[in-house]
C-alpha atoms as a PDB file:
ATOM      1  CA  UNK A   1       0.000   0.000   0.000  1.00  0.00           C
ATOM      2  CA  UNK A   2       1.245   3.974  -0.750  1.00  0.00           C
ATOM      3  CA  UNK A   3      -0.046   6.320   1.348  1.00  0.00           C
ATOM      4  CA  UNK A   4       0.252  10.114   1.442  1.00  0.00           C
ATOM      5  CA  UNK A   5      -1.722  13.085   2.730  1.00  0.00           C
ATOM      6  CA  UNK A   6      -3.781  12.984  -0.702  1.00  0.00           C
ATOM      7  CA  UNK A   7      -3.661   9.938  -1.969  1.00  0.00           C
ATOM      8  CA  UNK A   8      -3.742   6.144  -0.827  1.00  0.00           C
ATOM      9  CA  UNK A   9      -2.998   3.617  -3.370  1.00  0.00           C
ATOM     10  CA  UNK A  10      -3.596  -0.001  -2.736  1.00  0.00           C
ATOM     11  CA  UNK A  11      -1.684  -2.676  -4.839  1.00  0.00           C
ATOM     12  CA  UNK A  12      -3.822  -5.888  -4.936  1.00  0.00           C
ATOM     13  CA  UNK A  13      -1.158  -8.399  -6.675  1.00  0.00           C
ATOM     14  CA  UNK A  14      -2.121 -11.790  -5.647  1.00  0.00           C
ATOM     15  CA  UNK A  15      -5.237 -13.628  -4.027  1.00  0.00           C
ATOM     16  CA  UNK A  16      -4.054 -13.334  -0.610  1.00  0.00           C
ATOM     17  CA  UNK A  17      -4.314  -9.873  -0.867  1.00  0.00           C
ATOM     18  CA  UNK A  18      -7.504  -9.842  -2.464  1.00  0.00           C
ATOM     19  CA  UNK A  19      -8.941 -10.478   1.522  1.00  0.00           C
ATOM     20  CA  UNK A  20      -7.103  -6.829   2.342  1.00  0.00           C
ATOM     21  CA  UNK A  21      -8.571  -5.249  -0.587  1.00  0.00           C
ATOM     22  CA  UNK A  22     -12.103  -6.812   0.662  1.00  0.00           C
ATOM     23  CA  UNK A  23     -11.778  -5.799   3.990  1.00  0.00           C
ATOM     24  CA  UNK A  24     -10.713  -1.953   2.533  1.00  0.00           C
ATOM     25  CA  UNK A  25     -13.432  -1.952   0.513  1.00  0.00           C
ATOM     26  CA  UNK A  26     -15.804  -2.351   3.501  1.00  0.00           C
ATOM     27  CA  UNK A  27     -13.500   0.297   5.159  1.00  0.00           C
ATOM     28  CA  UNK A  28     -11.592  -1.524   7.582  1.00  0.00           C
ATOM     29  CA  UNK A  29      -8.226  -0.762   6.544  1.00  0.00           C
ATOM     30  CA  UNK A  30      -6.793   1.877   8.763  1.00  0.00           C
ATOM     31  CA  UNK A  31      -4.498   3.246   5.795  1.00  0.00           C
ATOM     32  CA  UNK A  32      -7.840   4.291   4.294  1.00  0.00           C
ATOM     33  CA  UNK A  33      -9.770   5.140   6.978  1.00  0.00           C
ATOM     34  CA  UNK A  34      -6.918   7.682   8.198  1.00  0.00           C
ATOM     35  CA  UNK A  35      -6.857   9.162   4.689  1.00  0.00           C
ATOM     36  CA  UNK A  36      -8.718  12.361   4.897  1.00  0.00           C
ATOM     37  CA  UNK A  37     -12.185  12.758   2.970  1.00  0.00           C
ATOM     38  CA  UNK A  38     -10.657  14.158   0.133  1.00  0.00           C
ATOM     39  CA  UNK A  39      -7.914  11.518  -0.622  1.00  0.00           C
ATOM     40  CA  UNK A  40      -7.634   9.656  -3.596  1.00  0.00           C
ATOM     41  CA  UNK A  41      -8.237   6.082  -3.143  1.00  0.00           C
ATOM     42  CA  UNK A  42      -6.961   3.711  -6.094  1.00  0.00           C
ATOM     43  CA  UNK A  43      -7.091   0.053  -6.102  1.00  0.00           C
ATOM     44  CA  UNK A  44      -4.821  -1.370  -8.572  1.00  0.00           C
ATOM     45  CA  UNK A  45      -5.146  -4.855  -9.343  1.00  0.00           C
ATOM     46  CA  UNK A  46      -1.489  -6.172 -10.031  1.00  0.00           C
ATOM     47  CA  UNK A  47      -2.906 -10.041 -11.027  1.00  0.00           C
ATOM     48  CA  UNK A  48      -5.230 -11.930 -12.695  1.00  0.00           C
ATOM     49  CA  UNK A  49      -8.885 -11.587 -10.574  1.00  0.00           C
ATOM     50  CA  UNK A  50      -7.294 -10.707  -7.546  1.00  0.00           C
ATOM     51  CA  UNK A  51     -10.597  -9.670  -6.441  1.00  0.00           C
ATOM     52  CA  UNK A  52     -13.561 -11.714  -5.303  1.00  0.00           C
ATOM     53  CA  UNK A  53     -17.097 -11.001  -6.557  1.00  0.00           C
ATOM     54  CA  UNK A  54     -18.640  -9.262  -3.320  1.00  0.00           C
ATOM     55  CA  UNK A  55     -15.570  -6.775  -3.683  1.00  0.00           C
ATOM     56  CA  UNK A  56     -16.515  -6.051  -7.103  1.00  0.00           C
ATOM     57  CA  UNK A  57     -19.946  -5.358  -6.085  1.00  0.00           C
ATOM     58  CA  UNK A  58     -18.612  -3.159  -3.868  1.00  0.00           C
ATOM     59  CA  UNK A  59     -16.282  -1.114  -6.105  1.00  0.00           C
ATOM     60  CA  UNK A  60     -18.828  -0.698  -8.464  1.00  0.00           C
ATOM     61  CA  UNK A  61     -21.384   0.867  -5.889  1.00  0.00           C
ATOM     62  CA  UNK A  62     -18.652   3.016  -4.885  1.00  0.00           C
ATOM     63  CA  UNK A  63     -17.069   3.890  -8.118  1.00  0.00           C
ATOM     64  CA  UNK A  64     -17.121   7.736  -7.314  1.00  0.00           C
ATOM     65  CA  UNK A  65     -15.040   7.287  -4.474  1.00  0.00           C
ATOM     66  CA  UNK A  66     -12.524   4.177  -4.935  1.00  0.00           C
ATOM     67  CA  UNK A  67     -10.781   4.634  -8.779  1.00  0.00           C
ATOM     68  CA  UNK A  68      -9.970   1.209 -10.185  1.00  0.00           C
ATOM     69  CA  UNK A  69      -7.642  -0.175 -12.221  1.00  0.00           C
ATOM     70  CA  UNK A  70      -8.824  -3.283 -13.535  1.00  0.00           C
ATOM     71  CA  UNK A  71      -6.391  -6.487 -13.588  1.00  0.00           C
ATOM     72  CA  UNK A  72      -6.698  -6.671 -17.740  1.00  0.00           C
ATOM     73  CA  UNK A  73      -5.342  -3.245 -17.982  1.00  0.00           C
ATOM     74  CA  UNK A  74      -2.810  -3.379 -14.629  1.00  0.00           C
ATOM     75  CA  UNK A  75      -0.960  -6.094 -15.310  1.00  0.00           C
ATOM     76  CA  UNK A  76      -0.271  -5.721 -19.327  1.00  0.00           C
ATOM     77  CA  UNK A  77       2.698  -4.162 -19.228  1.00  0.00           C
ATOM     78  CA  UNK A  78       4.121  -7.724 -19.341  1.00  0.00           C
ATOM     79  CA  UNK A  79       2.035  -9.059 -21.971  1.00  0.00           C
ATOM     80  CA  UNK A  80       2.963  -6.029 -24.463  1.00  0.00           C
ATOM     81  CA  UNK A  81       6.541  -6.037 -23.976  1.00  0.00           C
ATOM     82  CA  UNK A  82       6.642  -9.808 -24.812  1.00  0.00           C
ATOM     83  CA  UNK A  83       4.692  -8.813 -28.159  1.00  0.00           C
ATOM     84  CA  UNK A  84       7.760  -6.555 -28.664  1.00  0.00           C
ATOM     85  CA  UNK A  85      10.089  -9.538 -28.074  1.00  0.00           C
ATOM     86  CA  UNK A  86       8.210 -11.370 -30.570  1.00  0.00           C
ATOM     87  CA  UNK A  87       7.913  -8.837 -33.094  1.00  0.00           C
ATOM     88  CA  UNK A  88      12.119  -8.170 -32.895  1.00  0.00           C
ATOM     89  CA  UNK A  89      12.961 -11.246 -32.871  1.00  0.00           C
ATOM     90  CA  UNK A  90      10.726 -11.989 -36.346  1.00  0.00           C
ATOM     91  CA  UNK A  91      12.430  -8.585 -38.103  1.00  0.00           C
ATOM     92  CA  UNK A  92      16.136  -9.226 -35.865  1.00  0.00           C
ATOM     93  CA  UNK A  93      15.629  -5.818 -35.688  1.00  0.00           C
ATOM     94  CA  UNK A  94      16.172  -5.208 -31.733  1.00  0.00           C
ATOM     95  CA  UNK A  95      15.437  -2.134 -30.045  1.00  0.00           C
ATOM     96  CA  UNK A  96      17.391  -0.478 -27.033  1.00  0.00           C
ATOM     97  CA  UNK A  97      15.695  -0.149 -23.569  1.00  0.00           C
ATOM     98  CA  UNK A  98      14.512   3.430 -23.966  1.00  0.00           C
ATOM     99  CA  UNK A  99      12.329   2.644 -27.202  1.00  0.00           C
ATOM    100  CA  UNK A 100      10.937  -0.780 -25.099  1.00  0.00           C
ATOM    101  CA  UNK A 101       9.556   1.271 -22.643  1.00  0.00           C
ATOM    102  CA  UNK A 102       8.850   4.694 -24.626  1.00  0.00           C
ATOM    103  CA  UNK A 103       6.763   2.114 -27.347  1.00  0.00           C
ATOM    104  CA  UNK A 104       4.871   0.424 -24.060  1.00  0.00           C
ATOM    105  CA  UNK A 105       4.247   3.686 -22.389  1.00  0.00           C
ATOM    106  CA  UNK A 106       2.357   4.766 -25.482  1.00  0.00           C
ATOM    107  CA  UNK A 107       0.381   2.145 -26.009  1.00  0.00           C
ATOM    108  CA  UNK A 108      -0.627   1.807 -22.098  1.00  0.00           C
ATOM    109  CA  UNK A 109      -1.762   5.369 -21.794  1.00  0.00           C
ATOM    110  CA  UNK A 110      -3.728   5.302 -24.294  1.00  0.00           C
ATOM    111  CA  UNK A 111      -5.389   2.023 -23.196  1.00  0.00           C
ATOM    112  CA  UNK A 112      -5.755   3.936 -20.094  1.00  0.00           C
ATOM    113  CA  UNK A 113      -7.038   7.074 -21.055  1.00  0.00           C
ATOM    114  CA  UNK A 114      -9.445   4.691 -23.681  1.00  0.00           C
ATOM    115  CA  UNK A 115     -10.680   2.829 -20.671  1.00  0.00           C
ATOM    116  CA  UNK A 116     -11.839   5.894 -18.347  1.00  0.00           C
ATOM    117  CA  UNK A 117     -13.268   7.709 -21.334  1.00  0.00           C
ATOM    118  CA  UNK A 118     -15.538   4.480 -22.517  1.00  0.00           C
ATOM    119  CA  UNK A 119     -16.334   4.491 -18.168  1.00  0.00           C
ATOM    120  CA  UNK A 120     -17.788   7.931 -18.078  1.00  0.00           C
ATOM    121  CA  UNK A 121     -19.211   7.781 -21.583  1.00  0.00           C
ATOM    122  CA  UNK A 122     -21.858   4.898 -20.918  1.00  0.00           C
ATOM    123  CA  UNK A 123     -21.321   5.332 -17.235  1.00  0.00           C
ATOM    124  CA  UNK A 124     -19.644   1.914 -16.736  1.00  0.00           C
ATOM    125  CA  UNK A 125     -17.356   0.647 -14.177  1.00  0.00           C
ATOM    126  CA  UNK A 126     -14.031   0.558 -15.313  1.00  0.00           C
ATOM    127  CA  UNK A 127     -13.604  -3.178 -15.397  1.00  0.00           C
ATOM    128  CA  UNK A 128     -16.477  -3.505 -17.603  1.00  0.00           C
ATOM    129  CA  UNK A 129     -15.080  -0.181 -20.005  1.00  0.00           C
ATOM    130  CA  UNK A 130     -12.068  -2.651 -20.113  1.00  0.00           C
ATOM    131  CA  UNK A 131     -13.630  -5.831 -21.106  1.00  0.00           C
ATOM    132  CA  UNK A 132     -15.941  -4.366 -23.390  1.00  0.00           C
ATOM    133  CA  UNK A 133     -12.614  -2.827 -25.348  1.00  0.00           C
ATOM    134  CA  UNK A 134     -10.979  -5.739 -25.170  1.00  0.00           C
ATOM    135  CA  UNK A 135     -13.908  -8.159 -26.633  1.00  0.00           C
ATOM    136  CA  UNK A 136     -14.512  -5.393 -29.115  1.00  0.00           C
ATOM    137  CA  UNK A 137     -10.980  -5.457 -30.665  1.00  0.00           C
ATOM    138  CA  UNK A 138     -10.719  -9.194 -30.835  1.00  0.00           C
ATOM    139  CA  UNK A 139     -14.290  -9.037 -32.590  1.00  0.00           C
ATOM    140  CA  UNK A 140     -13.337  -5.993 -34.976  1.00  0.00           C
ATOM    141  CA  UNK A 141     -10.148  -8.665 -35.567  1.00  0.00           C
ATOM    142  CA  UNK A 142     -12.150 -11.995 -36.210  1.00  0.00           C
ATOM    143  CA  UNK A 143     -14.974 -10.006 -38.775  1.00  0.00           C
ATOM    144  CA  UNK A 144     -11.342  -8.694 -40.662  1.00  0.00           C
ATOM    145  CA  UNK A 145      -9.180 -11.683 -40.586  1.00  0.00           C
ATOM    146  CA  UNK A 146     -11.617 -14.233 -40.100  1.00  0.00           C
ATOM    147  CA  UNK A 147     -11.791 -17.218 -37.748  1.00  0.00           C
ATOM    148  CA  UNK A 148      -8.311 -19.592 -38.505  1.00  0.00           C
ATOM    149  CA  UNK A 149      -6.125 -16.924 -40.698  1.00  0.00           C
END
């Protein structure tokens, strides 16, 4: 967990953590309780469903409050730089660090910043602004390419 005087971010990265984030949902986490009223509160999910169902429940009801980043979008990072690997080591073209993590950047913020404006545009939570991206692009890629390419 990071904590400051504006701000308290919690880090949910594995499923025995997911019993913290379900107790600070419910606000028994003193970390979040001591943050004042006007504190940012982010739970980022750092693995795959590291949250149970009642917590999402929660989150969702409390949406305004507690900003969320969902496990499909948290946890990418990893999943994009491998593409990377892949894609050098098909051209044995191979980039240095700096264009790795400039190239990643890019793409994350703007899965970010595509994520919270789909949330506020049809009023979603962000988990569901995620999915719904997600299932849309690999739709959008089956009606191009086709089932078996």
């Amino acid at each position: 967990m990071i904590t400051g005087l504006d701000h308290v971010v919690l880090l949910v990265n594995d499923i025995g953590t997911a019993a913290t984030a379900y107790q600070t949902l419910f606000g028994c986490a003193p970390a979040w309780q001591s943050a004042g009223d006007g504190a940012d509160r982010v739970l980022a999910e750092g693995a795959n469903g590291p949250t149970t169902p009642d917590a999402d429940l929660v989150l969702e009801k409390r949406q305004d409050e507690i900003f969320l980043i969902p496990d499909i979008l948290c946890n990418s990072g990893g999943v994009v730089v491998s593409y990377f690997e892949w894609v050098q080591d098909l051209q044995q073209l191979f980039w240095e660090e700096e264009e790795v993590t400039r190239r990643e950047y890019h793409i994350l913020d703007r899965a970010f910043d595509q994520m919270v404006m789909r949330s506020k545009a049809d009023n979603i939570p962000h988990r569901t602004a995620a999915m719904a991206i997600g299932v849309e692009k690999v739709r959008a890629a089956k009606n191009t390419r086709g089932l078996f390419p």
